[in-house]
C-alpha atoms as a PDB file:
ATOM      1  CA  UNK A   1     -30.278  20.330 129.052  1.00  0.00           C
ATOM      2  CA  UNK A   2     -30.797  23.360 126.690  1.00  0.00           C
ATOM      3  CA  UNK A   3     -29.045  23.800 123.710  1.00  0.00           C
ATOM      4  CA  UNK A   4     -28.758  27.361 123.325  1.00  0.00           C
ATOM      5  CA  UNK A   5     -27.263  29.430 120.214  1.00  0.00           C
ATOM      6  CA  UNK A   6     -24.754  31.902 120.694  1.00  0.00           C
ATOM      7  CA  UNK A   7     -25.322  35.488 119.757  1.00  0.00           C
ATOM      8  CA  UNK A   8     -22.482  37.921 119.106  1.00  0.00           C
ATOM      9  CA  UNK A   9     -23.057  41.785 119.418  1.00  0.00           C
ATOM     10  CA  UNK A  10     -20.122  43.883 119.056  1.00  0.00           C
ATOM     11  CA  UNK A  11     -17.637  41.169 119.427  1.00  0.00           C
ATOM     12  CA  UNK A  12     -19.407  40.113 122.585  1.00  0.00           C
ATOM     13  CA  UNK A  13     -21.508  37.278 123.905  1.00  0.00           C
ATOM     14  CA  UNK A  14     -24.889  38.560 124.841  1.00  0.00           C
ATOM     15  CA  UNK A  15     -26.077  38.765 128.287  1.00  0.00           C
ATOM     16  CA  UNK A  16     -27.993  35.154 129.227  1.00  0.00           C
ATOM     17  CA  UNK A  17     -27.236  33.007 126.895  1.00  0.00           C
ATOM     18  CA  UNK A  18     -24.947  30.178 126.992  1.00  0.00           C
ATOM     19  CA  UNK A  19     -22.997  27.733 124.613  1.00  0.00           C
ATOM     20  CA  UNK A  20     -24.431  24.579 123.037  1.00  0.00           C
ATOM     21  CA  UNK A  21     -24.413  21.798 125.876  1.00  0.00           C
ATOM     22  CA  UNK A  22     -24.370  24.422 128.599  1.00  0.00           C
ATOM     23  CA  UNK A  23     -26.754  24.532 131.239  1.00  0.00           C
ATOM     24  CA  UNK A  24     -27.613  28.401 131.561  1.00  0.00           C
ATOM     25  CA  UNK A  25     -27.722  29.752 134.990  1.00  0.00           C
ATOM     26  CA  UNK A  26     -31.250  30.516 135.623  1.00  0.00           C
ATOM     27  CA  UNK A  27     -31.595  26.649 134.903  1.00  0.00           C
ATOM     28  CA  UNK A  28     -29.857  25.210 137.057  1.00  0.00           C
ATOM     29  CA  UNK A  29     -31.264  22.420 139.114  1.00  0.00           C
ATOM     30  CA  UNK A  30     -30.117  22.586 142.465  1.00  0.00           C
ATOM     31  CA  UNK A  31     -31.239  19.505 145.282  1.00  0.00           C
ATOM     32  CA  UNK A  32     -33.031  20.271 148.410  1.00  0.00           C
ATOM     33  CA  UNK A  33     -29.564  20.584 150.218  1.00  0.00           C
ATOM     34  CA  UNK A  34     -28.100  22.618 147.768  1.00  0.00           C
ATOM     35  CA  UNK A  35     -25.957  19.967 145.058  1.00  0.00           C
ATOM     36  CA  UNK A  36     -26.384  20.062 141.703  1.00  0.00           C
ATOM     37  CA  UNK A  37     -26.452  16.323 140.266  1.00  0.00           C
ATOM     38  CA  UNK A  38     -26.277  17.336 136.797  1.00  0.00           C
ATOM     39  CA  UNK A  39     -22.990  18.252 135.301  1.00  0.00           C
ATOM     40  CA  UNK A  40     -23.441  22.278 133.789  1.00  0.00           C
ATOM     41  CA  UNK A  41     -21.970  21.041 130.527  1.00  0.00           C
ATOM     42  CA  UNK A  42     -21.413  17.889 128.096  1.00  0.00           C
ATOM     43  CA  UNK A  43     -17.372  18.135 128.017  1.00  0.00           C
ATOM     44  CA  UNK A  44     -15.891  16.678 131.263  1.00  0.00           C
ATOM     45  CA  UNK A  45     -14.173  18.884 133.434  1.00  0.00           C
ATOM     46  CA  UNK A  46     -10.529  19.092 133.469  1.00  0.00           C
ATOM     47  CA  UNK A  47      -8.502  19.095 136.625  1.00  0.00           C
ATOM     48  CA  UNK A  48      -5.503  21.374 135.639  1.00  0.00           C
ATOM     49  CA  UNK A  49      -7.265  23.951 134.292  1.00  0.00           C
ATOM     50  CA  UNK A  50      -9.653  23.657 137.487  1.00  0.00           C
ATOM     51  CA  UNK A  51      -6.386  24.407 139.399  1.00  0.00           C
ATOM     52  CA  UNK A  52      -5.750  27.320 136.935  1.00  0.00           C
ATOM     53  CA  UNK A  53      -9.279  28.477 138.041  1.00  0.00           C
ATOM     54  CA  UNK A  54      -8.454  28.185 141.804  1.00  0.00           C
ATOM     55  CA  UNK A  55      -5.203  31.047 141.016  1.00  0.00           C
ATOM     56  CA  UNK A  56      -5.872  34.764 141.701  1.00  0.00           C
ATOM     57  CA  UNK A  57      -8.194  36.039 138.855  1.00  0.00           C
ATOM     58  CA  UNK A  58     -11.347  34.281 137.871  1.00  0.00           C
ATOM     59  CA  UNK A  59     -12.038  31.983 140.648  1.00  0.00           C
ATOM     60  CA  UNK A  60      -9.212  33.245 143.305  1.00  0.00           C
ATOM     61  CA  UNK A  61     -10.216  30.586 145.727  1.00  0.00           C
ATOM     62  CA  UNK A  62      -7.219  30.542 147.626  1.00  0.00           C
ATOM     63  CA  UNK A  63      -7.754  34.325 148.685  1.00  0.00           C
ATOM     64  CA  UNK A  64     -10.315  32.684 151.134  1.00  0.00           C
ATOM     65  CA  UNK A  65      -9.299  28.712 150.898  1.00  0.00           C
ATOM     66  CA  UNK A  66      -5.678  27.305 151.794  1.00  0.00           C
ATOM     67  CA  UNK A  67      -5.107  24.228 149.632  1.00  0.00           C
ATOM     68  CA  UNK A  68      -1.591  22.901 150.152  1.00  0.00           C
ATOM     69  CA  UNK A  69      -1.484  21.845 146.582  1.00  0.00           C
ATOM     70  CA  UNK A  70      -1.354  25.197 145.674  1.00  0.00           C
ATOM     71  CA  UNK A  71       1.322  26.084 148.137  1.00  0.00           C
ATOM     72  CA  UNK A  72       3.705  27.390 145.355  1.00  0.00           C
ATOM     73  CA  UNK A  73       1.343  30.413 145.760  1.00  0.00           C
ATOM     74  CA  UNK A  74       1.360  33.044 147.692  1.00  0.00           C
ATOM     75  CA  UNK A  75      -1.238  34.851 150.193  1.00  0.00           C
ATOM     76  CA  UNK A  76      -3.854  31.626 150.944  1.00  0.00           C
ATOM     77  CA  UNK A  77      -7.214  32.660 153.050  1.00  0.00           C
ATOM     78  CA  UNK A  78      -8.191  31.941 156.456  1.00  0.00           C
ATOM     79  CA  UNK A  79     -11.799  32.708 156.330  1.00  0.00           C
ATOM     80  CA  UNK A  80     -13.212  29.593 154.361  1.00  0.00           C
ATOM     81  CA  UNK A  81     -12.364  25.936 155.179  1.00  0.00           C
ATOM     82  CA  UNK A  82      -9.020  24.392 153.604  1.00  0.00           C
ATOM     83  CA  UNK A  83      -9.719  22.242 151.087  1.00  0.00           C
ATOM     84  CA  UNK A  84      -7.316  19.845 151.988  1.00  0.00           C
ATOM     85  CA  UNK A  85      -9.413  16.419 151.620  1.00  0.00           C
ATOM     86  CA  UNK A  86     -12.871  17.900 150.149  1.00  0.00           C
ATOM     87  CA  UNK A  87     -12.922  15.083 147.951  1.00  0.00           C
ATOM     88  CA  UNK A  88     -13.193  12.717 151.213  1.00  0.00           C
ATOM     89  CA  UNK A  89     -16.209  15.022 152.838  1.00  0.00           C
ATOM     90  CA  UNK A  90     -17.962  16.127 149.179  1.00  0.00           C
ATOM     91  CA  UNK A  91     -19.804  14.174 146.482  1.00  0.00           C
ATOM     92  CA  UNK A  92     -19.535  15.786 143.170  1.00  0.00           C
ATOM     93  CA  UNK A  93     -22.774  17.028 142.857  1.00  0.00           C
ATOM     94  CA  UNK A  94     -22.454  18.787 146.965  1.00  0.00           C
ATOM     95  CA  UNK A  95     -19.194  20.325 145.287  1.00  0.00           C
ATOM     96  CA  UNK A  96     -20.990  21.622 142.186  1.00  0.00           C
ATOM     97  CA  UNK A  97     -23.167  23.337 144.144  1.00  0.00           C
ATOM     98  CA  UNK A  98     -21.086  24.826 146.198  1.00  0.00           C
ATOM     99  CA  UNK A  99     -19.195  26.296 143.688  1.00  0.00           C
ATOM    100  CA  UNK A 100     -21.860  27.415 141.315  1.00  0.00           C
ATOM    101  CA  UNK A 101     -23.928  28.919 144.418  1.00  0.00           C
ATOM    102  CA  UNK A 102     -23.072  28.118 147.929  1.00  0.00           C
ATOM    103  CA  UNK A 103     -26.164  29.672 149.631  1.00  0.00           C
ATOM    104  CA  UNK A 104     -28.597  27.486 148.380  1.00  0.00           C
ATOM    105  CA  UNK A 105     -26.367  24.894 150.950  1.00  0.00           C
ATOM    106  CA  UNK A 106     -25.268  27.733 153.471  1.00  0.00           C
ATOM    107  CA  UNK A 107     -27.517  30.354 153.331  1.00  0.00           C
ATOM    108  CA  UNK A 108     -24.833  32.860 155.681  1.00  0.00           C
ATOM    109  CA  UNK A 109     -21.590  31.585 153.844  1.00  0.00           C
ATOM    110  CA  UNK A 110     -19.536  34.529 152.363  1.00  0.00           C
ATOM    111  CA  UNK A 111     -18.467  32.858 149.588  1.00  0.00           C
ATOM    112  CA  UNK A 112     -19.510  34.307 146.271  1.00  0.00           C
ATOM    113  CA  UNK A 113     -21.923  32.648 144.048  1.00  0.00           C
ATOM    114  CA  UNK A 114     -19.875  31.731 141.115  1.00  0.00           C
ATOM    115  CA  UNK A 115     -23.027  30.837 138.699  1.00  0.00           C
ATOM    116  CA  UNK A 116     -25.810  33.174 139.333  1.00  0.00           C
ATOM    117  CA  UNK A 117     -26.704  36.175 137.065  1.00  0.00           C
ATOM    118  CA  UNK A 118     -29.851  37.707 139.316  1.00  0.00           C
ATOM    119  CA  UNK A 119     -31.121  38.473 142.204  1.00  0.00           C
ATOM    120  CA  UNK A 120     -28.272  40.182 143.905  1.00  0.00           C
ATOM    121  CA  UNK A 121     -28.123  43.132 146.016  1.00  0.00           C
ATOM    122  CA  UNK A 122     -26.462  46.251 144.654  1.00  0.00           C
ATOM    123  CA  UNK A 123     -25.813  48.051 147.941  1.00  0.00           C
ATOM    124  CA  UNK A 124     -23.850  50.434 144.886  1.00  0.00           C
ATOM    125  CA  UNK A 125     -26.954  52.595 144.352  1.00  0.00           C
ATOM    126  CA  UNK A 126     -26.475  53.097 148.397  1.00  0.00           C
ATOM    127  CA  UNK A 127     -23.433  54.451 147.877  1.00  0.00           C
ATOM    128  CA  UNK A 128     -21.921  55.472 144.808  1.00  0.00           C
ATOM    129  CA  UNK A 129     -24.819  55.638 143.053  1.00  0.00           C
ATOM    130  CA  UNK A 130     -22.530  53.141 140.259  1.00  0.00           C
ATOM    131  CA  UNK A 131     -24.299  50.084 140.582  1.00  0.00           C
ATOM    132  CA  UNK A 132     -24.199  47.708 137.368  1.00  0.00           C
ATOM    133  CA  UNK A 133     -27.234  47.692 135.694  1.00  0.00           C
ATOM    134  CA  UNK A 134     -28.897  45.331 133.717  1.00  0.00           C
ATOM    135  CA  UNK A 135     -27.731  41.650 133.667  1.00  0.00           C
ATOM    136  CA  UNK A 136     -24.600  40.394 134.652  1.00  0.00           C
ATOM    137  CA  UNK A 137     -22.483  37.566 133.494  1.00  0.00           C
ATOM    138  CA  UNK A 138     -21.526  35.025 136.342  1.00  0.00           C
ATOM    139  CA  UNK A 139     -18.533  35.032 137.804  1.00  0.00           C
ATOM    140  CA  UNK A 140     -17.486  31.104 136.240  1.00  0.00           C
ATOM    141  CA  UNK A 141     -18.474  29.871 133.362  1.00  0.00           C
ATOM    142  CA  UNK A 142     -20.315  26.459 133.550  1.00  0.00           C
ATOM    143  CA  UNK A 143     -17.089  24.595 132.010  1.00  0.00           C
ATOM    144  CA  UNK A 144     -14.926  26.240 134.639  1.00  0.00           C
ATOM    145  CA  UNK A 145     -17.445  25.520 137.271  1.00  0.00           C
ATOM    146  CA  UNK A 146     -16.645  21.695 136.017  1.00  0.00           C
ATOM    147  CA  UNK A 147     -13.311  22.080 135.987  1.00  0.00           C
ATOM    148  CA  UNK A 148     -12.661  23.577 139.302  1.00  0.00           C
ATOM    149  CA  UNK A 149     -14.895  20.559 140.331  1.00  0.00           C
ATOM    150  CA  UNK A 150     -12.632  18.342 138.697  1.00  0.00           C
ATOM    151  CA  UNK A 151      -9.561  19.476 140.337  1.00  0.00           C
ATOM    152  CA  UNK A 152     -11.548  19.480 144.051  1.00  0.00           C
ATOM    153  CA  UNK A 153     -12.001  15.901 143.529  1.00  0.00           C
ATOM    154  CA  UNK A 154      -8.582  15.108 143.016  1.00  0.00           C
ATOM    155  CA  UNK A 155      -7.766  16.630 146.928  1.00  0.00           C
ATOM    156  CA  UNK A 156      -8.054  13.507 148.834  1.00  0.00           C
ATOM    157  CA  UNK A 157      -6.827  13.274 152.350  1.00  0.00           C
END
């Protein structure tokens, strides 16, 4: 793993670099099928917050996902799998993977690639002309990347 320093500019991380004991994007070592063996940082990931994560907001899983543990909320998607059980059909490392980029396992899925800063398409230019430029963050961070993992593994049929 790198150990990268943190830079602060205007009260902001700067673009591409990550914290000490994080494994930057671009560095990520994904496996032939598309897992990622090595967890993205040294502090384990925590389950509850992982279910925070999986909330509207940041990750907003469930607008895709239904996951009856998370039946308190409202509005669960139909257009991904239900998670019920991914623990059973997963490894960790398929599950990292599919959460930090799930076309390097399905290259047609629809599902966002929660850990990739480049190489997107910016159909913006197309039609707004308002594309972002220059880099962008990713969508997780690598500890919520391991803590959504976390909280996957604990769905068990």
């Amino acid at each position: 793993m790198k150990v990268l320093a943190l830079t602060f500019v205007g009260g902001f991380v700067a673009a591409g670099l990550a914290g000490a004991g994080t494994v930057a994007p671009g560095d990520v070592v994904f496996d032939d099928y598309g897992a990622i063996a090595e967890p993205l940082t040294t502090t384990p990931g925590d389950p509850e917050k992982g279910r925070a994560v999986m909330n509207k907001g940041s990750g907003n899983c469930i607008a895709c996902h239904q996951v009856t543990d998370l039946s308190e909320l409202a509005f669960h998607g139909e257009i991904g799998p239900s998670l019920d059980g991914v623990a059973d059909r997963w490894t960790e490392a398929d599950l990292r993977g599919i959460v930090a980029n799930a076309k390097m396992m399905f290259p047609g899925t629809m599902m966002p690639a929660f850990y990739k800063v480049e190489g997107f398409t910016r159909p913006g230019d197309g039609y707004t002309g308002k594309a972002a430029k220059g880099p962008l963050e990713p969508l997780l961070t690598a500890q919520q990347i391991e803590d959504v993992v976390a909280y996957l593994l604990t769905l068990q049929e």
